[in-house]
N, C-alpha and C. Protein backbone atom coordinates (compact mmCIF):
# COMPACT_ATOMS: atom_id res chain seq x y z
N UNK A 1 -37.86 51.80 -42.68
CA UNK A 1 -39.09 51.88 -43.43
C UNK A 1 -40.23 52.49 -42.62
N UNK A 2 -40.45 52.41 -41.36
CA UNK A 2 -41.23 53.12 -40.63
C UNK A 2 -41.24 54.36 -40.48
N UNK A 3 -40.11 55.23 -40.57
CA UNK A 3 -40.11 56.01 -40.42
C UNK A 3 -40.65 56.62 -42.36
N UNK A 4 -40.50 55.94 -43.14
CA UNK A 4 -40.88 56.67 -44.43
C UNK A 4 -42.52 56.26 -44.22
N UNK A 5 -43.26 55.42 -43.81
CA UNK A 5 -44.40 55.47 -43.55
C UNK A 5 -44.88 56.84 -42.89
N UNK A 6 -44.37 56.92 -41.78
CA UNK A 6 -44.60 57.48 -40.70
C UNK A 6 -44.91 59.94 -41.89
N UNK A 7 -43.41 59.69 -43.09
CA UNK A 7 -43.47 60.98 -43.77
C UNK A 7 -44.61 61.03 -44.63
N UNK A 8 -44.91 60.06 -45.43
CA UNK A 8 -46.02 59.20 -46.38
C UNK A 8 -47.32 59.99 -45.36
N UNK A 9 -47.48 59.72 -44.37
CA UNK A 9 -48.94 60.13 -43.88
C UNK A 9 -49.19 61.19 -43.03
N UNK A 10 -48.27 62.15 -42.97
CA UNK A 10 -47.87 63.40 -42.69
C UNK A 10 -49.38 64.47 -43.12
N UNK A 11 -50.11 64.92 -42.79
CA UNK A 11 -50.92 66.15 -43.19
C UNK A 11 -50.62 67.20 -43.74
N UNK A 12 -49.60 67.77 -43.04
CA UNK A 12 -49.34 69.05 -43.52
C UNK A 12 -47.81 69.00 -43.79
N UNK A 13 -47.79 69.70 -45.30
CA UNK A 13 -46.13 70.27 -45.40
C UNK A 13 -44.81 70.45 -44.21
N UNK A 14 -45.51 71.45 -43.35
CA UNK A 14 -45.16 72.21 -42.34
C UNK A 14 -44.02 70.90 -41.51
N UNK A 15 -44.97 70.19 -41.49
CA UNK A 15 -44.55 68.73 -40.35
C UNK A 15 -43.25 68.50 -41.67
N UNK A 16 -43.41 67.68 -43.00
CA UNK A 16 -42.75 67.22 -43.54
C UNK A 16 -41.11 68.52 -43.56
N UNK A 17 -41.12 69.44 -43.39
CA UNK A 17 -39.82 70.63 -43.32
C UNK A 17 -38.90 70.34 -42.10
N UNK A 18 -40.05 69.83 -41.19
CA UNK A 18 -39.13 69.45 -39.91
C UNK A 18 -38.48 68.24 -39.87
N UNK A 19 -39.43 67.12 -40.71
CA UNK A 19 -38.29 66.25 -40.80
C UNK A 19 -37.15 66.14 -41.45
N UNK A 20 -36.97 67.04 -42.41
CA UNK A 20 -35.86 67.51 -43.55
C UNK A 20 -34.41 68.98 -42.59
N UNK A 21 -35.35 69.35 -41.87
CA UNK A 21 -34.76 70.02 -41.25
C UNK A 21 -33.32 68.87 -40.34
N UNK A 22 -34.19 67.91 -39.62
CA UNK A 22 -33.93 66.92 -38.95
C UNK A 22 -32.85 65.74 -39.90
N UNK A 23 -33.38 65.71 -41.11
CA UNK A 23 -32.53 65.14 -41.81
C UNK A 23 -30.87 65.40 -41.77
N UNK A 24 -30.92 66.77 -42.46
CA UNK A 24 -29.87 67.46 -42.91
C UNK A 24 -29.16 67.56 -41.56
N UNK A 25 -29.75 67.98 -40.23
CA UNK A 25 -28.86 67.92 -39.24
C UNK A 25 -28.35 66.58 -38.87
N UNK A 26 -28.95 65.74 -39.24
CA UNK A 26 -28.17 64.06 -39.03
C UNK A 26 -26.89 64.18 -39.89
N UNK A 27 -27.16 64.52 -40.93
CA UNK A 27 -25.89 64.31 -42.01
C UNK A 27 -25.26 65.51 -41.72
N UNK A 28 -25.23 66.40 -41.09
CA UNK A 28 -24.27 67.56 -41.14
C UNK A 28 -23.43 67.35 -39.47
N UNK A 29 -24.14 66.58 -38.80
CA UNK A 29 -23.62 66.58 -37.29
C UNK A 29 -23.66 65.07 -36.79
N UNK A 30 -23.24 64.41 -37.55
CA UNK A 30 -23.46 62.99 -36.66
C UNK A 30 -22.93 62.34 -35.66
N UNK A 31 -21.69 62.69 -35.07
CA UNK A 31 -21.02 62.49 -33.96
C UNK A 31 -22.17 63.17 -32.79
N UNK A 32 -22.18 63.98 -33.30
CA UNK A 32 -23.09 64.57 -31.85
C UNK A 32 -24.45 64.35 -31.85
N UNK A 33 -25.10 63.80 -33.17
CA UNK A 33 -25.86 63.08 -32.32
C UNK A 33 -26.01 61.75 -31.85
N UNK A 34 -24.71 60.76 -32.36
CA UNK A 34 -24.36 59.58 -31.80
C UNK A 34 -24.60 60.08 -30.47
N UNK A 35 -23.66 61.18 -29.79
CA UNK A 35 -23.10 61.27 -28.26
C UNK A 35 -24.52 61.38 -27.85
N UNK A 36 -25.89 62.54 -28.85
CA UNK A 36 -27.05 62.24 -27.87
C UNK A 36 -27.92 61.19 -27.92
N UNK A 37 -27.63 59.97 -28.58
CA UNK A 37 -28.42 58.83 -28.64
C UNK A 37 -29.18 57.94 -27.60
N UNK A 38 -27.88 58.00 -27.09
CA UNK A 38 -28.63 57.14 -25.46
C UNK A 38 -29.28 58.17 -25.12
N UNK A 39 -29.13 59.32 -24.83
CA UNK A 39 -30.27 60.30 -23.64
C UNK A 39 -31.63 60.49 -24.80
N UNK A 40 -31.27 60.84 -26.04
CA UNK A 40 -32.91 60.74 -26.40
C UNK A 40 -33.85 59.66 -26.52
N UNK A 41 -32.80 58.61 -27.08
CA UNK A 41 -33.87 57.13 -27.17
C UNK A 41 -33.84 56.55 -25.35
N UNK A 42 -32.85 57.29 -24.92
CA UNK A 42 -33.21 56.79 -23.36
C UNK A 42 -34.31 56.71 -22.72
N UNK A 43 -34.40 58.51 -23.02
CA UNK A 43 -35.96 59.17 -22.03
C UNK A 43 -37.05 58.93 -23.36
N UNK A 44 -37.01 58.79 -24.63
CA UNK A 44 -38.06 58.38 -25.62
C UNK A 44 -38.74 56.88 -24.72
N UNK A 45 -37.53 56.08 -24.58
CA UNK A 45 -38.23 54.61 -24.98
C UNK A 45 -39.10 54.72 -22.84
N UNK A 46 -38.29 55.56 -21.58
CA UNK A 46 -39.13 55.65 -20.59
C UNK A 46 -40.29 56.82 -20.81
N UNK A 47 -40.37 57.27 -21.55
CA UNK A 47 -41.57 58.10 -21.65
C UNK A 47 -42.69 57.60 -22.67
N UNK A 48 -41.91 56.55 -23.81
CA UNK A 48 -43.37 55.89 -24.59
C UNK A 48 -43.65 54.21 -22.99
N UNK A 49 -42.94 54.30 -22.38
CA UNK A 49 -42.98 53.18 -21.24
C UNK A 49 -44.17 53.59 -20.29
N UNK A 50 -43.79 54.90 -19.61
CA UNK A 50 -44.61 55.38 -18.75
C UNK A 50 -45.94 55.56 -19.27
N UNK A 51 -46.30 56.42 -20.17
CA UNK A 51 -47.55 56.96 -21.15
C UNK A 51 -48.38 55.28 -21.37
N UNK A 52 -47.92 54.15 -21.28
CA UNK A 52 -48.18 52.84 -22.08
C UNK A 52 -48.52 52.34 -20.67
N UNK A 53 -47.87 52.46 -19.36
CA UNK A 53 -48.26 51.34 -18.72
C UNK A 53 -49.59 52.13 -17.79
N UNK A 54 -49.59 53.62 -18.32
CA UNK A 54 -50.67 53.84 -17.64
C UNK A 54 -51.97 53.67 -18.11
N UNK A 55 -52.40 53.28 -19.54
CA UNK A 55 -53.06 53.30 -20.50
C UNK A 55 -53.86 51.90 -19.96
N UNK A 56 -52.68 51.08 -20.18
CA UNK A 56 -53.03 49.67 -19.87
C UNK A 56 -53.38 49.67 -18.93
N UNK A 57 -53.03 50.02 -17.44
CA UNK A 57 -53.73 49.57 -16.00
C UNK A 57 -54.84 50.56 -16.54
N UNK A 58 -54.94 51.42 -16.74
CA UNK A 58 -56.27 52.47 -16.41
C UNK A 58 -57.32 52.21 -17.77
N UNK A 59 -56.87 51.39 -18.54
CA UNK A 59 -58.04 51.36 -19.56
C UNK A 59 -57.68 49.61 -20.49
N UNK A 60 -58.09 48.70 -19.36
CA UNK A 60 -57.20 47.14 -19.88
C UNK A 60 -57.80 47.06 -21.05
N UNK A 61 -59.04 47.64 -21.55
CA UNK A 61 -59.22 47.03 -22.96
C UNK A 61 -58.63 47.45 -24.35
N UNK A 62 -57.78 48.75 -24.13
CA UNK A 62 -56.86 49.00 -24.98
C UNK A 62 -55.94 48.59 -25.24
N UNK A 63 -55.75 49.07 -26.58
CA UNK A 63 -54.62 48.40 -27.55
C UNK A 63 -53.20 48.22 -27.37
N UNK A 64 -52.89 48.29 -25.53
CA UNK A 64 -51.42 48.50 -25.82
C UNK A 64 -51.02 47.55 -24.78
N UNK A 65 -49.88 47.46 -25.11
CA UNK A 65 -49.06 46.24 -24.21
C UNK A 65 -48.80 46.38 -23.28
N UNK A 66 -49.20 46.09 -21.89
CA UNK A 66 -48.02 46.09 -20.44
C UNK A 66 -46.84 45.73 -20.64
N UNK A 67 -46.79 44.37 -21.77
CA UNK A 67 -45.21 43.84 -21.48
C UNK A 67 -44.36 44.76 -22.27
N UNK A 68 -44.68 45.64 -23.53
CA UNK A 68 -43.75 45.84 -24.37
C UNK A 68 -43.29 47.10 -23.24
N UNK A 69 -44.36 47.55 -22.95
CA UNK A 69 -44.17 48.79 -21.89
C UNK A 69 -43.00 48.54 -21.01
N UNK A 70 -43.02 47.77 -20.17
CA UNK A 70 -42.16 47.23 -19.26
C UNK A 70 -40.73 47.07 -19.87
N UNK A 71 -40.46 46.27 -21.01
CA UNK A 71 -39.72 45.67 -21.92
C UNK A 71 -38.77 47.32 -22.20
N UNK A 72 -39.94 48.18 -23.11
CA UNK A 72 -39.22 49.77 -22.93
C UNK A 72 -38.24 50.62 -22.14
N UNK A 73 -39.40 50.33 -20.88
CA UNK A 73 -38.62 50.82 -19.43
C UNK A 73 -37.31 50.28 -18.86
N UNK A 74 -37.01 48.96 -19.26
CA UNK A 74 -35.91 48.45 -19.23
C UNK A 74 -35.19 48.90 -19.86
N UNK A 75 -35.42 49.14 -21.29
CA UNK A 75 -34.37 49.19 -22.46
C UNK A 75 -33.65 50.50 -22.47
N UNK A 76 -34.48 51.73 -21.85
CA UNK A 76 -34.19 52.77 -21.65
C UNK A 76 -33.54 53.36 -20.68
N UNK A 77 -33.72 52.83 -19.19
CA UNK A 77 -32.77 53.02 -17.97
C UNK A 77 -31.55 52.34 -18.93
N UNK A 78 -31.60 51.40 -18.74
CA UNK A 78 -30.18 50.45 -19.69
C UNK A 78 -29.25 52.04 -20.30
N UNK A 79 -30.00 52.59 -21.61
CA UNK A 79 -29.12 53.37 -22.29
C UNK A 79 -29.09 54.54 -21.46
N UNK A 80 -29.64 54.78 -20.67
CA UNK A 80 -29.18 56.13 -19.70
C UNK A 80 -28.36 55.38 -18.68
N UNK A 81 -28.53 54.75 -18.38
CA UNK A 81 -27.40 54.29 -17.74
C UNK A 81 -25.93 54.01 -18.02
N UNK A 82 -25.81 53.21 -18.88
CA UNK A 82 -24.61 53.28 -19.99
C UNK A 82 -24.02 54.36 -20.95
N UNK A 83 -24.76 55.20 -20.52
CA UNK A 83 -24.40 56.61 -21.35
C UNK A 83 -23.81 56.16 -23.00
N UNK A 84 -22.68 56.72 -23.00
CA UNK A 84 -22.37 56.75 -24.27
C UNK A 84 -21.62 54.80 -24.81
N UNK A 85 -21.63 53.98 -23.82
CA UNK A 85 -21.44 52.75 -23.70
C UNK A 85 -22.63 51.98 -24.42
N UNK A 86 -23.50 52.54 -24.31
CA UNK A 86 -24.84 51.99 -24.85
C UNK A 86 -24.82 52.25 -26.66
N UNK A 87 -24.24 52.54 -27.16
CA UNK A 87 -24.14 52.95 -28.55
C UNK A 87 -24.19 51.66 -28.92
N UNK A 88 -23.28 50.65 -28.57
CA UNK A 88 -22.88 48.72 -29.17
C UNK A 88 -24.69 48.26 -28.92
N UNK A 89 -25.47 49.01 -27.62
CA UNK A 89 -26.79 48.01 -27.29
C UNK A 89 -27.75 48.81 -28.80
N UNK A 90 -27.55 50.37 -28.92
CA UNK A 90 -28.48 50.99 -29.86
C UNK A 90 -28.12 50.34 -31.10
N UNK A 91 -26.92 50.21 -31.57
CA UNK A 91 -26.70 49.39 -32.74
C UNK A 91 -27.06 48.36 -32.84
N UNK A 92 -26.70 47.52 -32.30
CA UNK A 92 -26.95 46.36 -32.41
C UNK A 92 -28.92 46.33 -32.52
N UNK A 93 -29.79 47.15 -31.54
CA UNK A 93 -31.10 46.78 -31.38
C UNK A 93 -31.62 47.37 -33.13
N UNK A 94 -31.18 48.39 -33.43
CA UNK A 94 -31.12 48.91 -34.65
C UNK A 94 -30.77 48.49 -35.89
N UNK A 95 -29.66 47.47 -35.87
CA UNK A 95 -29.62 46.25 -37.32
C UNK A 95 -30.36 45.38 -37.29
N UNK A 96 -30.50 44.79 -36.06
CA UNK A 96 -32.07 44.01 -35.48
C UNK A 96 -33.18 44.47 -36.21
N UNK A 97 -33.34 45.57 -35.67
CA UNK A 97 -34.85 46.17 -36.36
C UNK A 97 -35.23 46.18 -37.72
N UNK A 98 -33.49 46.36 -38.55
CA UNK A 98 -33.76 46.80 -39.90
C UNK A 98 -33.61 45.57 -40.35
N UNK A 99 -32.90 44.18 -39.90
CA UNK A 99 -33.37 43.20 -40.40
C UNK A 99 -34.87 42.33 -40.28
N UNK A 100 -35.75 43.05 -38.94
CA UNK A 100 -36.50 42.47 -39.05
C UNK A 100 -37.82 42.68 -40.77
N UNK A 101 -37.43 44.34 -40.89
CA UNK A 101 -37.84 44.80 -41.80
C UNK A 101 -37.92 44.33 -43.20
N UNK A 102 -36.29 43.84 -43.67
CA UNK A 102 -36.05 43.19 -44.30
C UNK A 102 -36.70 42.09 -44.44
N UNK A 103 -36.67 41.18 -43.43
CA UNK A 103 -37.80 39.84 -43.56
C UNK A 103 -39.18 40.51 -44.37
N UNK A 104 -39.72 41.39 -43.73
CA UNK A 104 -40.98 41.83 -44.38
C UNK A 104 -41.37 41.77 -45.41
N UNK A 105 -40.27 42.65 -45.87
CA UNK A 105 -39.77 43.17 -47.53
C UNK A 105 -40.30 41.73 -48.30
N UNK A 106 -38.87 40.82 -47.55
CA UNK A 106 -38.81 39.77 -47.99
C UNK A 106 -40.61 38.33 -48.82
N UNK A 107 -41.32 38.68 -47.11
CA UNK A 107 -42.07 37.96 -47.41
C UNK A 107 -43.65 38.59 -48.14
N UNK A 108 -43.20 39.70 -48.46
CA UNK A 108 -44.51 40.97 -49.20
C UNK A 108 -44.10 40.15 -51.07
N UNK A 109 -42.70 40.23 -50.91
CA UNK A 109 -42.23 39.83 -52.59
C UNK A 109 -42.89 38.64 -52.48
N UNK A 110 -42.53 37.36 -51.52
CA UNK A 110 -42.62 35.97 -52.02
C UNK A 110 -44.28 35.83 -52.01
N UNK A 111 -45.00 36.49 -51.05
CA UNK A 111 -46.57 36.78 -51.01
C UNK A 111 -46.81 36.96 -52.29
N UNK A 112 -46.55 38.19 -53.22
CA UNK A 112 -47.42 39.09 -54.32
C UNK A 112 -46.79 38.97 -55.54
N UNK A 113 -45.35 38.00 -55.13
CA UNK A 113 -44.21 37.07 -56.25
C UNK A 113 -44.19 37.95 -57.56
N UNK A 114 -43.93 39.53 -56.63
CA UNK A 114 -43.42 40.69 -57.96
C UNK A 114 -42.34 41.43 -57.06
N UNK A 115 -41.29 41.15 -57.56
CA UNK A 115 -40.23 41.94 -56.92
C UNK A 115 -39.42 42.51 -57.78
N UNK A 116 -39.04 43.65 -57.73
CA UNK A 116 -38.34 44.31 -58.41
C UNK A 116 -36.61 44.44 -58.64
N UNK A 117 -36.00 44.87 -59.58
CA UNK A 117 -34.42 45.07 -58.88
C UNK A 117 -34.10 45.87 -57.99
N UNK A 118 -34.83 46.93 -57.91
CA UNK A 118 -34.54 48.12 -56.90
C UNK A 118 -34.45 47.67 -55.40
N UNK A 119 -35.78 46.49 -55.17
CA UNK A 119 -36.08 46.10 -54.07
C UNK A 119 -35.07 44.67 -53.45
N UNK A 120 -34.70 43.99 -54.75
CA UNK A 120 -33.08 43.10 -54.37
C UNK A 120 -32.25 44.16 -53.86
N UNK A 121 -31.74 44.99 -54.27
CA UNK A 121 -30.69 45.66 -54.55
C UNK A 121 -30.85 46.29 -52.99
N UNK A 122 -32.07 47.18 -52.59
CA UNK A 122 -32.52 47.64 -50.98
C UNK A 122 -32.46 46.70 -49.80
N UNK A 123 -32.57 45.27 -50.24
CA UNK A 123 -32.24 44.31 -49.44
C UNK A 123 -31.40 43.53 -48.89
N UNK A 124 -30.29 44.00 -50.05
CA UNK A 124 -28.80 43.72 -50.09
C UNK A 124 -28.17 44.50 -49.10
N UNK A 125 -28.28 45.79 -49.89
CA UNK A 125 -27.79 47.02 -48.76
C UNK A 125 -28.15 46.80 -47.27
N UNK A 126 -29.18 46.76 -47.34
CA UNK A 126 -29.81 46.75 -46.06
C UNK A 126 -29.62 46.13 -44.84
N UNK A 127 -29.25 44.56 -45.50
CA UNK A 127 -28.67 43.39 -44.50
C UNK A 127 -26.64 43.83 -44.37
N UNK A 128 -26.52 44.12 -45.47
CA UNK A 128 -24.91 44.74 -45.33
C UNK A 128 -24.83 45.73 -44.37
N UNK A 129 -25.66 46.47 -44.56
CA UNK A 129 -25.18 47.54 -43.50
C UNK A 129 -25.31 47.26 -41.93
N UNK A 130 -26.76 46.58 -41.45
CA UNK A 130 -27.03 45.90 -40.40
C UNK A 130 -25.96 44.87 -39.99
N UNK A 131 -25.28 44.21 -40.70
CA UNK A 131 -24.33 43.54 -40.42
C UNK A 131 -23.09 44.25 -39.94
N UNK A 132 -22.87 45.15 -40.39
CA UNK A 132 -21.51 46.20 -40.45
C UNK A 132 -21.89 46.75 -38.62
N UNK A 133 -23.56 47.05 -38.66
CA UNK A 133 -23.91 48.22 -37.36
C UNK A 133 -23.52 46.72 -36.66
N UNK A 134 -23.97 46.01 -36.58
CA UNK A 134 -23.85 45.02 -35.44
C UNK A 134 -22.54 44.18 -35.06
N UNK A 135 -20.95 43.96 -35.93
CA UNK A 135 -20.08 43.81 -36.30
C UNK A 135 -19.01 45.20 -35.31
N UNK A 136 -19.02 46.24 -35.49
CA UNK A 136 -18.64 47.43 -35.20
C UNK A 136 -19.79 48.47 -34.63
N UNK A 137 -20.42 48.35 -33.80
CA UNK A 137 -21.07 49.53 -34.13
C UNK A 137 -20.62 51.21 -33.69
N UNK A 138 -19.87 50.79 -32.87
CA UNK A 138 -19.27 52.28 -32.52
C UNK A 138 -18.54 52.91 -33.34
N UNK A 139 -17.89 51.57 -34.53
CA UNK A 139 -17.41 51.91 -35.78
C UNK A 139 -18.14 52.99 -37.11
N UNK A 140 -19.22 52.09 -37.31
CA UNK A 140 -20.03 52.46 -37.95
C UNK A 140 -21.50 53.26 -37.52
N UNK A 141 -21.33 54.13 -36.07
CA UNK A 141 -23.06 54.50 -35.86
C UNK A 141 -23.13 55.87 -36.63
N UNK A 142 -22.08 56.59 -36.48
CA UNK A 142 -21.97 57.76 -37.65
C UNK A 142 -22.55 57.69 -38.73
N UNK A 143 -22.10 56.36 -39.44
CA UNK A 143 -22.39 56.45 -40.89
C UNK A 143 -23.99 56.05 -40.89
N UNK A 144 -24.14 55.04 -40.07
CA UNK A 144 -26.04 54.72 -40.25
C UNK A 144 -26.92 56.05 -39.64
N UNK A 145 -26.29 57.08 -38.87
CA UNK A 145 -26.36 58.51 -38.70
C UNK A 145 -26.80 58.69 -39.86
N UNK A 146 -26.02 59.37 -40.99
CA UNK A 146 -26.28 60.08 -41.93
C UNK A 146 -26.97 59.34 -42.80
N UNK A 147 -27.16 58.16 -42.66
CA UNK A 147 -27.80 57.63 -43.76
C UNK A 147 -29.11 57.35 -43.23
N UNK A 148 -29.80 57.61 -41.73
CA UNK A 148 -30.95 57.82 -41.26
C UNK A 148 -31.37 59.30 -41.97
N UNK A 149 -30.26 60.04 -41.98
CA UNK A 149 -30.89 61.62 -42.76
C UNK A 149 -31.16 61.19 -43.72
N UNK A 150 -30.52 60.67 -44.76
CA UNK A 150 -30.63 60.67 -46.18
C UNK A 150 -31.93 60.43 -46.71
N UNK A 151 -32.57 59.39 -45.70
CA UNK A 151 -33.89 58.31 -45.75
C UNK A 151 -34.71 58.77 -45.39
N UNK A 152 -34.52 60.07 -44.16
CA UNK A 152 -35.83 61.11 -43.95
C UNK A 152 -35.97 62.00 -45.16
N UNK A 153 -34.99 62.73 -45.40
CA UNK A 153 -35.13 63.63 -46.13
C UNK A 153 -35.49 62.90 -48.31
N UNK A 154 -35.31 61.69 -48.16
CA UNK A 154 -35.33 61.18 -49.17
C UNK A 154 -36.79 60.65 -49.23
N UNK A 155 -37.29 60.45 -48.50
CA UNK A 155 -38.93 59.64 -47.44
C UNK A 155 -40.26 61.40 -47.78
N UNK A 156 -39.30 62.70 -47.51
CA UNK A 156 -39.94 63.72 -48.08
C UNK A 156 -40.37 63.99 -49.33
N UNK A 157 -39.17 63.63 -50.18
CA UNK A 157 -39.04 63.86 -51.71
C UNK A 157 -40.01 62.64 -52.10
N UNK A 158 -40.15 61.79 -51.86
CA UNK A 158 -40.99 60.37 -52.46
C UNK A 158 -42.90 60.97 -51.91
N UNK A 159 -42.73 61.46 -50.52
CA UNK A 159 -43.79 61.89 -50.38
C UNK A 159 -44.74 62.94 -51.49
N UNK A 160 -43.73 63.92 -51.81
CA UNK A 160 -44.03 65.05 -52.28
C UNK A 160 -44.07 64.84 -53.82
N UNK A 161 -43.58 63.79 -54.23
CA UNK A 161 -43.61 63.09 -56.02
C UNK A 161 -44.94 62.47 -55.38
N UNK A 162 -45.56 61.97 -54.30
CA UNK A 162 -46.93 61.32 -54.62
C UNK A 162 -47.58 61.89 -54.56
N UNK A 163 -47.58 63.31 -53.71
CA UNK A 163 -48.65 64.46 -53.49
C UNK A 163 -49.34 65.12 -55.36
N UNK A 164 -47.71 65.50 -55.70
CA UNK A 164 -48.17 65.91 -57.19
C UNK A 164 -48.63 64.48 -58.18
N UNK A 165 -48.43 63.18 -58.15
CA UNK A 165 -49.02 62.72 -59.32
C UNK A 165 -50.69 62.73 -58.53
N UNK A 166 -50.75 62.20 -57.39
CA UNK A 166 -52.55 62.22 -56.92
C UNK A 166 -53.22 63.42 -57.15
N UNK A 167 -52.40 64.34 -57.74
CA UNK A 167 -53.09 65.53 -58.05
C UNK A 167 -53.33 65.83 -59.31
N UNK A 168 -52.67 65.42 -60.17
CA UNK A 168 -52.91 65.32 -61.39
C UNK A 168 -53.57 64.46 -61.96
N UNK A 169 -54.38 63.39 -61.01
CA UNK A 169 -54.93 62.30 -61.31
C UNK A 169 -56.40 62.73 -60.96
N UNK A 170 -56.56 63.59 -60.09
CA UNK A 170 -58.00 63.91 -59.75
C UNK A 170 -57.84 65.14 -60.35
N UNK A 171 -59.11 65.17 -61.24
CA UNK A 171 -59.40 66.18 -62.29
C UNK A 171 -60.14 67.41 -61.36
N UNK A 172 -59.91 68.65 -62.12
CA UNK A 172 -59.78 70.03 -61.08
C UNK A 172 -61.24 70.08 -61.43
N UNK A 173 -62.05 70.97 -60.17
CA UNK A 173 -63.24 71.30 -60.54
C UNK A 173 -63.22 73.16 -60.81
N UNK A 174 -64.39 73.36 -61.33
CA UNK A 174 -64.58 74.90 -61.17
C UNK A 174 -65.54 75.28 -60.47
């Protein structure tokens, strides 16, 4: 779900092509990018580590964490280290994540006590599949592969249905 936030507040088109670009290569190549998983979320999670712990010593009243920083830097030597062994730690941290999401989901419905079928039905899936990544994951990282494309490139299309109704909602001037 973060990451459909993340298309949702996108500025320009331009940006939203690359993530579709990015999509389609998940679902057209997913073995290979299983094999590059550890090295990108490797050097991702020590480079949002490094950028974070300098923030914090050099500016303590900002918004960012030393510990998560630290916490990063760990998590990331870990998957460069383990190379392609690290796939069971990315899965597993990754059904984690999407169940924490799920809780969210969960407590937004019991909060605003309007939930939909679509949103049972997303929650179902959701914990099934997290179960499956964490159960197998070297089994299954392919398939949550392509179905990370599906969700970018699907995260575009939802964007771009809100671009045109907010536009048809604010009346044109001359």
């Amino acid at each position: 779900m973060k990451m459909k936030k993340v298309i949702l507040n996108l500025k320009k088109d331009r940006q939203v092509y690359v993530f579709v670009i990015v999509g389609l290569l998940l679902i057209a190549f997913p073995k290979q990018f299983a094999g590059a998983a550890p090295y990108i979320l490797g050097i991702t999670a020590l480079l949002y580590a490094a950028v974070n712990i300098f923030i914090s010593l050099k500016y303590p009243d900002a918004q960012t964490s030393l510990g998560d920083a630290v916490i990063k830097a760990v998590i990331g030597l870990v998957l460069l280290f383990l190379k392609e062994g690290s796939i069971a730690v990315i899965g597993v941290i990754w059904a984690v994540q999407s169940l924490h999401e799920v809780a969210d989901e969960i407590d937004e419905y019991r909060e605003t006590k309007h939930i939909r079928v679509v949103g049972i039905i997303s929650i179902v899936i959701s914990v099934i599949l997290a179960a499956m990544l964490m159960i197998n994951p070297f089994e299954h990282f392919s398939l949550h592969i392509r179905i990370l494309g599906l969700e970018i490139i699907s995260s575009a299309f939802v964007r771009k249905k809100k671009q045109v109704v907010e536009a048809k909602k604010i009346p044109a001037t001359e």
